[in-house]
Protein backbone atom coordinates (compact mmCIF):
# COMPACT_ATOMS: atom_id res chain seq x y z
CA UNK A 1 31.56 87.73 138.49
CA UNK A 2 31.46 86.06 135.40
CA UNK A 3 34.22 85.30 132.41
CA UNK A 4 32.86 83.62 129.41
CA UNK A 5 29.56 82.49 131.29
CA UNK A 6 31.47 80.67 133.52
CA UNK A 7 31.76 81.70 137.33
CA UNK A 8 35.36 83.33 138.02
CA UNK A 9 36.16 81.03 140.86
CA UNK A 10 39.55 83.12 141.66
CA UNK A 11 37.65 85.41 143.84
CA UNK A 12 37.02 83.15 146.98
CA UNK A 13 40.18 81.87 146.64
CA UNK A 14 41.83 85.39 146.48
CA UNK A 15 39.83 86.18 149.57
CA UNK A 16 41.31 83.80 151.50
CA UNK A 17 44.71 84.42 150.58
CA UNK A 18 44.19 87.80 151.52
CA UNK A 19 42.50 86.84 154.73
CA UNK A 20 45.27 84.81 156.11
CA UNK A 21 47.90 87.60 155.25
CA UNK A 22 45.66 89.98 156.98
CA UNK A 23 45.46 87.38 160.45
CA UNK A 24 49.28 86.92 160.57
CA UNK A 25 49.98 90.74 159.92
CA UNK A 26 48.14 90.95 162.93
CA UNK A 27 49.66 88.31 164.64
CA UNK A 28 46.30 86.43 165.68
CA UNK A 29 45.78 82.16 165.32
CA UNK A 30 42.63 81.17 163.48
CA UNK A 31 40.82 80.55 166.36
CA UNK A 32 41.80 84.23 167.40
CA UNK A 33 40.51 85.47 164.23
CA UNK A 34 37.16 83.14 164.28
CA UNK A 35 36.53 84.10 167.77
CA UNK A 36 36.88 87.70 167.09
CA UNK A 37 34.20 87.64 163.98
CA UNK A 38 31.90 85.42 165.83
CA UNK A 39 31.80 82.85 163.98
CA UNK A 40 33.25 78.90 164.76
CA UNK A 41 36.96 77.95 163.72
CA UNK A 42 35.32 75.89 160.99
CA UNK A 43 33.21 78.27 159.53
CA UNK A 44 36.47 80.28 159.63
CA UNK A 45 38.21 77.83 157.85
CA UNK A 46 35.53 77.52 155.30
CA UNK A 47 36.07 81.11 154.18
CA UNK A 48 39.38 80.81 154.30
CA UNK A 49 39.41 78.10 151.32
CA UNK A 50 36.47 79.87 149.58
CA UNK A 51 33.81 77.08 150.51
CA UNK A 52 31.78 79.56 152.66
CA UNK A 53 30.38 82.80 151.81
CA UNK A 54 31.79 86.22 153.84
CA UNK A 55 30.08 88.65 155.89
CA UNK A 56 30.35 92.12 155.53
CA UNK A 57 31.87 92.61 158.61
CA UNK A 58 34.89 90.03 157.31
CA UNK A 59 35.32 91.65 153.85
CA UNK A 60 35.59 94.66 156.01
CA UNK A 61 38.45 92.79 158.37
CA UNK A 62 39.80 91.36 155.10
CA UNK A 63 40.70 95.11 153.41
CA UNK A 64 41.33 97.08 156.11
């Protein structure tokens, strides 16, 4: 997603806002969560401050 040629950075970040609400809503740690997806805690983590990219099985968790 692009604005002005530039890369609209907001998306990742939006992602993991939305990705800790969904954890808590479901009452789960991050090492819950990580476990759960298959993936490690800092990998996890990662996503969670939009430095790593998501799965589709996450974006799926993420907007259920």
């Amino acid at each position: 997603m692009r604005k002005g040629g530039r890369m609209d950075l907001s998306l990742p970040n939006n992602i993991g806002n939305r990705l800790r609400t969904r954890r808590t809503e479901l009452h789960l740690t991050q090492s819950q969560t990580a476990d759960m997806l298959g993936m490690s805690l800092n990998s996890y983590r990662g996503i969670g401050r939009g430095k790593k990219r998501l799965s589709l099985e996450l974006v799926a968790f993420v907007y259920k």
